[in-house]
Protein backbone atom coordinates (compact mmCIF):
# COMPACT_ATOMS: atom_id res chain seq x y z
CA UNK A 1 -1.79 -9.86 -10.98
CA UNK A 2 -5.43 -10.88 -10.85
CA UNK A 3 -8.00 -7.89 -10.67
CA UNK A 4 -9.29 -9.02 -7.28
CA UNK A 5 -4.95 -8.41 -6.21
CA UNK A 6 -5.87 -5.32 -7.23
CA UNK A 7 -2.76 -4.63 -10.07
CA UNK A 8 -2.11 -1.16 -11.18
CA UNK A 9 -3.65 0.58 -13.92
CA UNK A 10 -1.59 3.00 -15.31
CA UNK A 11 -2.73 6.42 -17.01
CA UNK A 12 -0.28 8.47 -18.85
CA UNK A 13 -1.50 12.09 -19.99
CA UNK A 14 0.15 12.80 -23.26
CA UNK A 15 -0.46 16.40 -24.00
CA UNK A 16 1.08 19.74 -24.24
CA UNK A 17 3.90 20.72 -27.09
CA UNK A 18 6.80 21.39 -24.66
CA UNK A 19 7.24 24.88 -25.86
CA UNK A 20 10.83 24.98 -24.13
CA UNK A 21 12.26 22.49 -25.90
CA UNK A 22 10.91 24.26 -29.15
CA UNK A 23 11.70 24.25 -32.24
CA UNK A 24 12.31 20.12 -31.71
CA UNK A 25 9.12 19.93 -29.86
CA UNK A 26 6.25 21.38 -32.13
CA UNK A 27 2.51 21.30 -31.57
CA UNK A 28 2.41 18.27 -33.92
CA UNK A 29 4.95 16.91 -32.96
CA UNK A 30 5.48 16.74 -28.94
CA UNK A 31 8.01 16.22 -27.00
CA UNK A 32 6.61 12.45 -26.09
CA UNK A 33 7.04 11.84 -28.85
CA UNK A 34 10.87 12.22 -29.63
CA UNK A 35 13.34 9.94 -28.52
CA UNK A 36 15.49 12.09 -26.35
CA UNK A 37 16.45 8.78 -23.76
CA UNK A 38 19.76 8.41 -25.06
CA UNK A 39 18.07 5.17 -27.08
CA UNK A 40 15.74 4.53 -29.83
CA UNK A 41 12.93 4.67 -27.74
CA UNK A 42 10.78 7.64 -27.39
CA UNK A 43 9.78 9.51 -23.81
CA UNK A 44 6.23 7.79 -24.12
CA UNK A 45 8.05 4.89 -25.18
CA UNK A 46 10.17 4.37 -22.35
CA UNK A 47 6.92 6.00 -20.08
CA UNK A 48 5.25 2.46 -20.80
CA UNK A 49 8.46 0.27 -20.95
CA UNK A 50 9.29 1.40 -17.03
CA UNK A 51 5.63 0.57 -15.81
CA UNK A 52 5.20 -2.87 -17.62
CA UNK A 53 6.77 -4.85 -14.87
CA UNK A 54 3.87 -3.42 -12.64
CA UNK A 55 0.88 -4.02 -14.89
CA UNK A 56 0.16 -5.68 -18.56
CA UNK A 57 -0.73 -3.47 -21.89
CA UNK A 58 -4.09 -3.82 -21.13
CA UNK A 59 -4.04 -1.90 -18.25
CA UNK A 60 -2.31 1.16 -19.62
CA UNK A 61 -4.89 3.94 -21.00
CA UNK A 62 -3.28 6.91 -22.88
CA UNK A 63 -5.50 10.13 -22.94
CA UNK A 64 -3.96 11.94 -25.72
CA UNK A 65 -5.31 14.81 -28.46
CA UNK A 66 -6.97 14.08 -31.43
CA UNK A 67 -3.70 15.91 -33.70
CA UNK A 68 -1.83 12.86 -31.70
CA UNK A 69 -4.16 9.80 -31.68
CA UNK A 70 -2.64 8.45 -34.80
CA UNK A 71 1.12 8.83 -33.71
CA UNK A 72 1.03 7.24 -30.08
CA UNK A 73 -1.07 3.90 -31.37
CA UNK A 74 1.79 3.55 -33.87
CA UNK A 75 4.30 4.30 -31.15
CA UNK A 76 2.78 1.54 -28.61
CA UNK A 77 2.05 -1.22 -30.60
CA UNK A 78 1.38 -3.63 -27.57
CA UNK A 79 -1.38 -0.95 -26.11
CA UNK A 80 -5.30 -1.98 -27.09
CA UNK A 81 -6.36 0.84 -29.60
CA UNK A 82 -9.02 1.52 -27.42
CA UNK A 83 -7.26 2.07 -24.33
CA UNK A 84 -5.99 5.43 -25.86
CA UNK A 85 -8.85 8.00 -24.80
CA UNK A 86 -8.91 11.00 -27.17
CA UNK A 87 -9.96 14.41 -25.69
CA UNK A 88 -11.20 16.48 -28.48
CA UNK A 89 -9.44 19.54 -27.51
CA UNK A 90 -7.17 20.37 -24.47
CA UNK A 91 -9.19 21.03 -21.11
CA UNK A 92 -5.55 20.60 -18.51
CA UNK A 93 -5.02 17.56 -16.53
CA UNK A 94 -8.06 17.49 -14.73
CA UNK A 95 -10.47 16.21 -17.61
CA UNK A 96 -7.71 14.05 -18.90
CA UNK A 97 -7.00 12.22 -15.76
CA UNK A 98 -11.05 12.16 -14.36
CA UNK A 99 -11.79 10.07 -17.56
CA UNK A 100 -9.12 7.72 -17.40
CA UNK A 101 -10.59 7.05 -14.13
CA UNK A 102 -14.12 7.10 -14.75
CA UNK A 103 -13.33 4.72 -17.80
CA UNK A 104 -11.56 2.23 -15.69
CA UNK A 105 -14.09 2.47 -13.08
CA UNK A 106 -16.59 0.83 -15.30
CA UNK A 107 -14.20 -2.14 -15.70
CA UNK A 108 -12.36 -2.56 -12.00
CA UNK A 109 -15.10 0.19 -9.42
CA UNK A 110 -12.35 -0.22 -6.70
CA UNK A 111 -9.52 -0.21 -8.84
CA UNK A 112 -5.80 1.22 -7.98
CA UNK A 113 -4.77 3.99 -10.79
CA UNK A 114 -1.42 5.83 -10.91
CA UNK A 115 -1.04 8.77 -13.20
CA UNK A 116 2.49 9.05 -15.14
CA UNK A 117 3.45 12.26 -17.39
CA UNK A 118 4.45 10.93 -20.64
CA UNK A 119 7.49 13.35 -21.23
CA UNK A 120 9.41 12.15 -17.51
CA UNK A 121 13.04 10.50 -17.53
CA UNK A 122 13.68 8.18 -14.45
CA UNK A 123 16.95 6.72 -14.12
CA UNK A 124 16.43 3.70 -12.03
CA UNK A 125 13.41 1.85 -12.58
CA UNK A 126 13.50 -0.46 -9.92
CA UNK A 127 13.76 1.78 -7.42
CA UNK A 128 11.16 3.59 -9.14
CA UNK A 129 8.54 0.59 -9.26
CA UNK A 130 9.43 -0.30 -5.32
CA UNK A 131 8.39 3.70 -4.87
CA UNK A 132 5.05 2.73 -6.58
CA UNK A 133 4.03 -0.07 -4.75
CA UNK A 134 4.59 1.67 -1.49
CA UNK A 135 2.62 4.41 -3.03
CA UNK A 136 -0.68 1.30 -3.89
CA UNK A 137 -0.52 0.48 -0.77
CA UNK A 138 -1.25 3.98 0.64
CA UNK A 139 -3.84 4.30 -1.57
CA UNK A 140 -5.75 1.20 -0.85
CA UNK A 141 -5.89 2.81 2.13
CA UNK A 142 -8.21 5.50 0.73
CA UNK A 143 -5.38 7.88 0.79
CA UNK A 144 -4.70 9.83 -2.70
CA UNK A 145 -1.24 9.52 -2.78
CA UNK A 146 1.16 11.65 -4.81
CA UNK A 147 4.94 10.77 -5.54
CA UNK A 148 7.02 13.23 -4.07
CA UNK A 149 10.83 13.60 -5.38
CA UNK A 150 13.67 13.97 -2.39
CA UNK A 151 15.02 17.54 -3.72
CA UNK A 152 18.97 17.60 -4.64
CA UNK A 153 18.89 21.18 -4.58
CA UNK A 154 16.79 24.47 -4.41
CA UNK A 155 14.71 24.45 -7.88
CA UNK A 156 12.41 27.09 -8.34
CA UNK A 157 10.82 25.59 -11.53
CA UNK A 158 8.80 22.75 -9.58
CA UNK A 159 6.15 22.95 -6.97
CA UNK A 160 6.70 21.72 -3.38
CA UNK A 161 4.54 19.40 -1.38
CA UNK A 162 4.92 20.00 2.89
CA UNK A 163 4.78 16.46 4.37
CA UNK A 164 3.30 15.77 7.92
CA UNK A 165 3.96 12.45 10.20
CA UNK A 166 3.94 9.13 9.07
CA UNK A 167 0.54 7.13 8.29
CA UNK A 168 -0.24 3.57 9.11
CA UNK A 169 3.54 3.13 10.04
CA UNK A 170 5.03 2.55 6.23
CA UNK A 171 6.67 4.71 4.65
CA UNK A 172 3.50 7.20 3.72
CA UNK A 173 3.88 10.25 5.25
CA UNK A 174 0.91 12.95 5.26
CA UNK A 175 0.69 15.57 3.00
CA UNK A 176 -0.45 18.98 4.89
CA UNK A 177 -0.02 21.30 1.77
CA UNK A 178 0.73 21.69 -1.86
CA UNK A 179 2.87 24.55 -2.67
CA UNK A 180 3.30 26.79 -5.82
CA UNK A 181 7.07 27.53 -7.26
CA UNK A 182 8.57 29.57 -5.12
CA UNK A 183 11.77 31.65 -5.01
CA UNK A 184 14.79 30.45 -4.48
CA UNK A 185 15.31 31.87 -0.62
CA UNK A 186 11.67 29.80 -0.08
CA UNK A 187 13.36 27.15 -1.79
CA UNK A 188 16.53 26.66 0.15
CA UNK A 189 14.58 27.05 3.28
CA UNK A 190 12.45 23.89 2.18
CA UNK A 191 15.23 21.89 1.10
CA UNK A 192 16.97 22.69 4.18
CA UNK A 193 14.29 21.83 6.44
CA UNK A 194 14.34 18.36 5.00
CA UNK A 195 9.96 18.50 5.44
CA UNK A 196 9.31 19.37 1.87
CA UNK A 197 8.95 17.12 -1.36
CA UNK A 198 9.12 18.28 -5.25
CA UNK A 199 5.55 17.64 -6.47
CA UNK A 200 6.27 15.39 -9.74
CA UNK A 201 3.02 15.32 -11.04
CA UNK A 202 2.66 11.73 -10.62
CA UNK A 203 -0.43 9.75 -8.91
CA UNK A 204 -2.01 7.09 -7.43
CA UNK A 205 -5.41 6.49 -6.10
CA UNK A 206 -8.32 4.19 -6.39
CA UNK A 207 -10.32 5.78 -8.70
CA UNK A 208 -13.64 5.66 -6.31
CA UNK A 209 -11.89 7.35 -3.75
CA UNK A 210 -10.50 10.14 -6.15
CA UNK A 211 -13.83 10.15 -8.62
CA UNK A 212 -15.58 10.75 -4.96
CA UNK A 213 -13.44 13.53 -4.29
CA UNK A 214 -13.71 15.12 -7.35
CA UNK A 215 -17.86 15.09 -6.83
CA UNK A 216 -17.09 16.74 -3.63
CA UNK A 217 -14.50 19.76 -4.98
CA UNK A 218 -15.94 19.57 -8.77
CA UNK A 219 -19.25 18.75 -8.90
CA UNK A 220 -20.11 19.90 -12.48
CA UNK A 221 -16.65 18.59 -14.01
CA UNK A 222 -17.63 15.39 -12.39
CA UNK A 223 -21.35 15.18 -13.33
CA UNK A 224 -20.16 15.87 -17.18
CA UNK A 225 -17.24 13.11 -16.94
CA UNK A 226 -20.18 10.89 -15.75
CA UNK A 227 -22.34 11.12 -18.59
CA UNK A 228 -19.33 10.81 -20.90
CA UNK A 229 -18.16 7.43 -19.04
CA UNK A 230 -21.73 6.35 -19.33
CA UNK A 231 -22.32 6.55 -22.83
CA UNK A 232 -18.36 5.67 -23.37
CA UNK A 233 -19.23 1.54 -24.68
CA UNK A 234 -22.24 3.15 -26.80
CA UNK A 235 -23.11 4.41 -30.20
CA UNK A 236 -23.59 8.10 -28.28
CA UNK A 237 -20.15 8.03 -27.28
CA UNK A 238 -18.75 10.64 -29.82
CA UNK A 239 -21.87 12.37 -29.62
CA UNK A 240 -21.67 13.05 -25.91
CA UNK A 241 -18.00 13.37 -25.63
CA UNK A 242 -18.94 16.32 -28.48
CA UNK A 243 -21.45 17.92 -26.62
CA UNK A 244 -19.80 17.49 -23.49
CA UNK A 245 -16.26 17.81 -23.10
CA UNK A 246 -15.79 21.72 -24.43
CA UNK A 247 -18.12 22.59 -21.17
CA UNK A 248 -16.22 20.80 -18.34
CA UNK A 249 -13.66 23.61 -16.24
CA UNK A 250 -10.06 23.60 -17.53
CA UNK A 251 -8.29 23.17 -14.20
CA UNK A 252 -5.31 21.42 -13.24
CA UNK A 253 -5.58 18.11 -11.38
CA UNK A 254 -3.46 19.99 -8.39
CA UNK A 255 -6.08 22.70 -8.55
CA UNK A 256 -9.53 21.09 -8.79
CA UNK A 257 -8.42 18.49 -6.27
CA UNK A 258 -5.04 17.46 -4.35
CA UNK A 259 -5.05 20.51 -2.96
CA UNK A 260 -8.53 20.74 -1.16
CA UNK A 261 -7.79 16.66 -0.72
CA UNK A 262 -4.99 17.49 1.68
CA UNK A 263 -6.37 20.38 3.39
CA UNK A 264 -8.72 17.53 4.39
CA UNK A 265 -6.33 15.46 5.60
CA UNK A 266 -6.76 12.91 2.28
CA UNK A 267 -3.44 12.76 0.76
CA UNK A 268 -0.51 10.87 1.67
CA UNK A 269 3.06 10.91 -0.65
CA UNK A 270 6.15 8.59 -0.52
CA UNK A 271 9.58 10.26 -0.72
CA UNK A 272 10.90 9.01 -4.25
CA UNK A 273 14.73 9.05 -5.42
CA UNK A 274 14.56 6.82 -8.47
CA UNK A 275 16.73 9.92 -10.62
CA UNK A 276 13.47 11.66 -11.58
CA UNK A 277 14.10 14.54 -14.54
CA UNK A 278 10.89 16.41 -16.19
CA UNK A 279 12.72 17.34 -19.69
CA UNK A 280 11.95 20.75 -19.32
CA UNK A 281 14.25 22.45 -21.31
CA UNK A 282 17.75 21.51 -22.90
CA UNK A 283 19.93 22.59 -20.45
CA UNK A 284 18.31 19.70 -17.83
CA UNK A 285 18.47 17.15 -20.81
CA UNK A 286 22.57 18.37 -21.47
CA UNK A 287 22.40 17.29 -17.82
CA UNK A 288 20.57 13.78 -18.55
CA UNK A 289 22.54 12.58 -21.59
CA UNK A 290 25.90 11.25 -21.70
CA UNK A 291 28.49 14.05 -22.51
CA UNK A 292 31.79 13.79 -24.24
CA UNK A 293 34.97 14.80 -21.96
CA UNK A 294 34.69 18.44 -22.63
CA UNK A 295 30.57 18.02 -21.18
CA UNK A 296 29.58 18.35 -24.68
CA UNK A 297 25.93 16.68 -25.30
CA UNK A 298 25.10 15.93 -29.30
CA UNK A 299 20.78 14.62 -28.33
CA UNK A 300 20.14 11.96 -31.40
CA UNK A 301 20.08 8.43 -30.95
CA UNK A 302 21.00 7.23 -33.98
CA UNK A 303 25.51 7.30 -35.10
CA UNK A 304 24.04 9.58 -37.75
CA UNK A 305 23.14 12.11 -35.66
CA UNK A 306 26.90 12.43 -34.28
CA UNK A 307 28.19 12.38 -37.54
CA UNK A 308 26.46 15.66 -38.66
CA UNK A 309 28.12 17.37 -35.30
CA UNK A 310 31.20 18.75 -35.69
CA UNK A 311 32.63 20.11 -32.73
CA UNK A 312 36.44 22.07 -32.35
CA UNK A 313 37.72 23.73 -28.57
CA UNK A 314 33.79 23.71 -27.19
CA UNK A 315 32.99 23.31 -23.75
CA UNK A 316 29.57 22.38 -21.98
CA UNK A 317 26.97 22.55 -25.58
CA UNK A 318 24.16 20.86 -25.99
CA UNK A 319 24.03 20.34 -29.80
CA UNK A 320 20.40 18.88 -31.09
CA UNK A 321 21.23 18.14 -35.41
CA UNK A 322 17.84 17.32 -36.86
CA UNK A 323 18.00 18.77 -40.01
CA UNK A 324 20.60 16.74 -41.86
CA UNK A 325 22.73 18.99 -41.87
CA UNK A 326 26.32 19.52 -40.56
CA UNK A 327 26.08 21.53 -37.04
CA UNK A 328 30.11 22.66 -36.80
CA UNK A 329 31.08 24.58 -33.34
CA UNK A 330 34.12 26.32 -32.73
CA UNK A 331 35.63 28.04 -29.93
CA UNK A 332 32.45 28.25 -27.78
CA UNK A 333 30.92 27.04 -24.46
CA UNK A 334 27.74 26.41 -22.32
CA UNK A 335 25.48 27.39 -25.74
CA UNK A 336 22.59 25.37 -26.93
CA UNK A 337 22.42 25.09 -30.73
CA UNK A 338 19.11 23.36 -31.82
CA UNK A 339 19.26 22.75 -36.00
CA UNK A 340 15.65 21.68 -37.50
CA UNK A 341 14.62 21.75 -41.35
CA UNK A 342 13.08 25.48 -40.60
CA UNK A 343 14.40 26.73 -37.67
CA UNK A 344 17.45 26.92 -35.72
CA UNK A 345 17.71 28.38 -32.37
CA UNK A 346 21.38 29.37 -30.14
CA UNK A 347 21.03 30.41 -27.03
CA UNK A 348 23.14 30.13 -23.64
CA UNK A 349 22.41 27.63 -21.33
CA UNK A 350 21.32 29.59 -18.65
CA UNK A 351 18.60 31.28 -20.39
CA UNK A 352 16.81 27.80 -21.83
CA UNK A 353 13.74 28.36 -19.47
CA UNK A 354 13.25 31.55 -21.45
CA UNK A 355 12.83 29.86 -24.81
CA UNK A 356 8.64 29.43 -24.11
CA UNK A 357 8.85 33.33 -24.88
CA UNK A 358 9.93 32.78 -28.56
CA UNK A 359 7.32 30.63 -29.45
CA UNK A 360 4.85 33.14 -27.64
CA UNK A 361 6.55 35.73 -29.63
CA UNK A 362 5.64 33.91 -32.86
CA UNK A 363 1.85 33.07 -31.63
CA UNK A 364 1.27 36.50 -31.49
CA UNK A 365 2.79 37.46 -34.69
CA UNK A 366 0.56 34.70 -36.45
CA UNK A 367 3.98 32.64 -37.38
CA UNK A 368 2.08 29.28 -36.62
CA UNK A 369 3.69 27.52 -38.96
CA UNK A 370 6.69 27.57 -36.77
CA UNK A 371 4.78 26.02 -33.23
């Protein structure tokens, strides 16, 4: 695509640890990091592979931490080195995503940008790129348009978005409100009504229109990404982004704009069912992976990693071996059992959302060795 086509350019936020899907997923060493596809390739790995057929390396940015710079430029070999943006510390999505715009605003001012989380498994990625483009179009509209996921069930872990009538005819529908998680009577009464979306975290605007935006909601966050962009092809770039950066708000993108955007009648969504998992925990990625006839789920790529599983009568485990070691279950069902060099966790299924409390329980014992 040429740049006057106006191609996608694609932003993927790579931050966070993924503190439920501890102790694989550490603070230096995130879940993006780790290939839990059911192949070689890592979630950022695959992240880029599924958005390739929409744009060229070039075009894909990375805003990452500085403990992670290193890591995801050997991970995506084919992405220019400086196309990964490096916050010095974490300031939420916000920051990350306002200077992956305000970086490729310099290069393309009317350019389209989607935002992908680097930790997301989609299972069909054609479906998933036909999704986008219907989503481009929206926004060349001037809409900021946010992928919403068609719900398969009541999930009280995600946030909803409440869709409106169609706009401009396509597929985009309007997007009246965002919604926090809510329980799971609010949650059957949106799936049921058929008028609400799962908010995926995924984007895609033109960066003037959502840089414009974020002037209007964020004015200071916006006049400090400014300067930063500015100075971003210069000898003051470190120097600013220094100074800078630790002053601007630490607000979600959801917060500091989509959802004054659609109280304004700015944002727009297309319905999405491309088989759309966040990784959250490892009870969702038992349900991701291919399971053995009894629904057990060994997560490891690599023959090696089944070999060190040894499982007798078990029902329904997810089984993670990292260690080495052999992992032997007997007797037992619907457990987790996660096996690292220093830590090994068992839990039951049902409770995997509640593992984020362990490695809060460790923060505040000053085991940081652990995280």
């Amino acid at each position: 695509m040429s740049e006057n086509q106006g191609g996608l350019y694609a932003v993927i936020p790579a931050g966070g640890s993924g503190t439920r899907l501890w102790p694989l997923s550490r603070a230096g060493h995130p879940k993006f990091l780790h290939p839990l596809t059911g192949t070689d390739a890592s979630l950022l790995q695959a992240t880029v592979d599924r958005l390739l057929p929409m744009t060229s390396a070039d075009r894909i940015f990375v805003v990452t931490g500085v403990a992670h710079a290193a890591a995801v430029s050997r991970q995506l070999t084919a992405v220019p080195e400086e196309n990964i943006l490096v916050e010095p510390s974490p300031r939420d999505s916000c920051a990350a995503i306002a200077l992956a715009a305000a970086v490729i605003a310099r290069r393309d001012p009317e350019a389209v940008m989607g935002s992908f989380a680097a930790d997301h498994l989609i299972a069909d990625g054609d479906r998933f790129i036909t999704v986008i483009e219907q989503a481009m179009s929206g926004a060349r509209q001037g809409l900021l348009m946010t992928l919403g996921i068609t719900p398969t069930r009541p999930e009280t872990g995600y946030g909803y978005v409440q869709c409106g009538g169609e706009v401009g005819g396509g597929p985009v529908l309007a997007v009246e409100e965002f919604k926090e998680k809510p329980s799971y009577e609010v949650a059957e009464g949106y799936v049921k009504s058929g008028n609400y979306l799962w908010n995926a975290g995924m984007f895609v605007w033109r960066v003037d229109v959502f840089l414009a935006e974020l002037a209007r909601q964020q004015p200071q966050l916006h006049a400090g990404i400014a300067r930063i962009a500015q100075a971003w092809d210069s000898p003051a770039r470190e120097d600013v982004l220094g100074e800078v950066w630790p002053t601007l708000p630490r607000i979600s993108v959801d917060y500091a704009v989509m959802e004054g955007a659609a109280a304004n009648g700015k944002v727009g969504t297309v319905p999405g069912d491309f088989g759309w998992n966040d990784v959250g925990d490892f009870h969702t990625l038992g349900e991701v992976l291919a399971a053995d006839a009894a629904g057990n789920v060994v997560v490891g790529a690599d023959p090696g990693a089944q070999a060190n599983v040894m499982l007798r009568e078990t029902d329904n485990l997810v089984v993670v071996p990292s260690s080495g070691r052999l992992v032997a279950a007997l007797g037992i069902r619907d457990l987790i059992i996660v096996d690292t060099p220093d830590a090994v966790l068992v839990l039951p299924r049902d409770r995997a959302q509640e593992v984020k409390s362990i490695v809060d329980e460790l923060k505040s014992k000053g085991e940081l060795s652990y995280i």
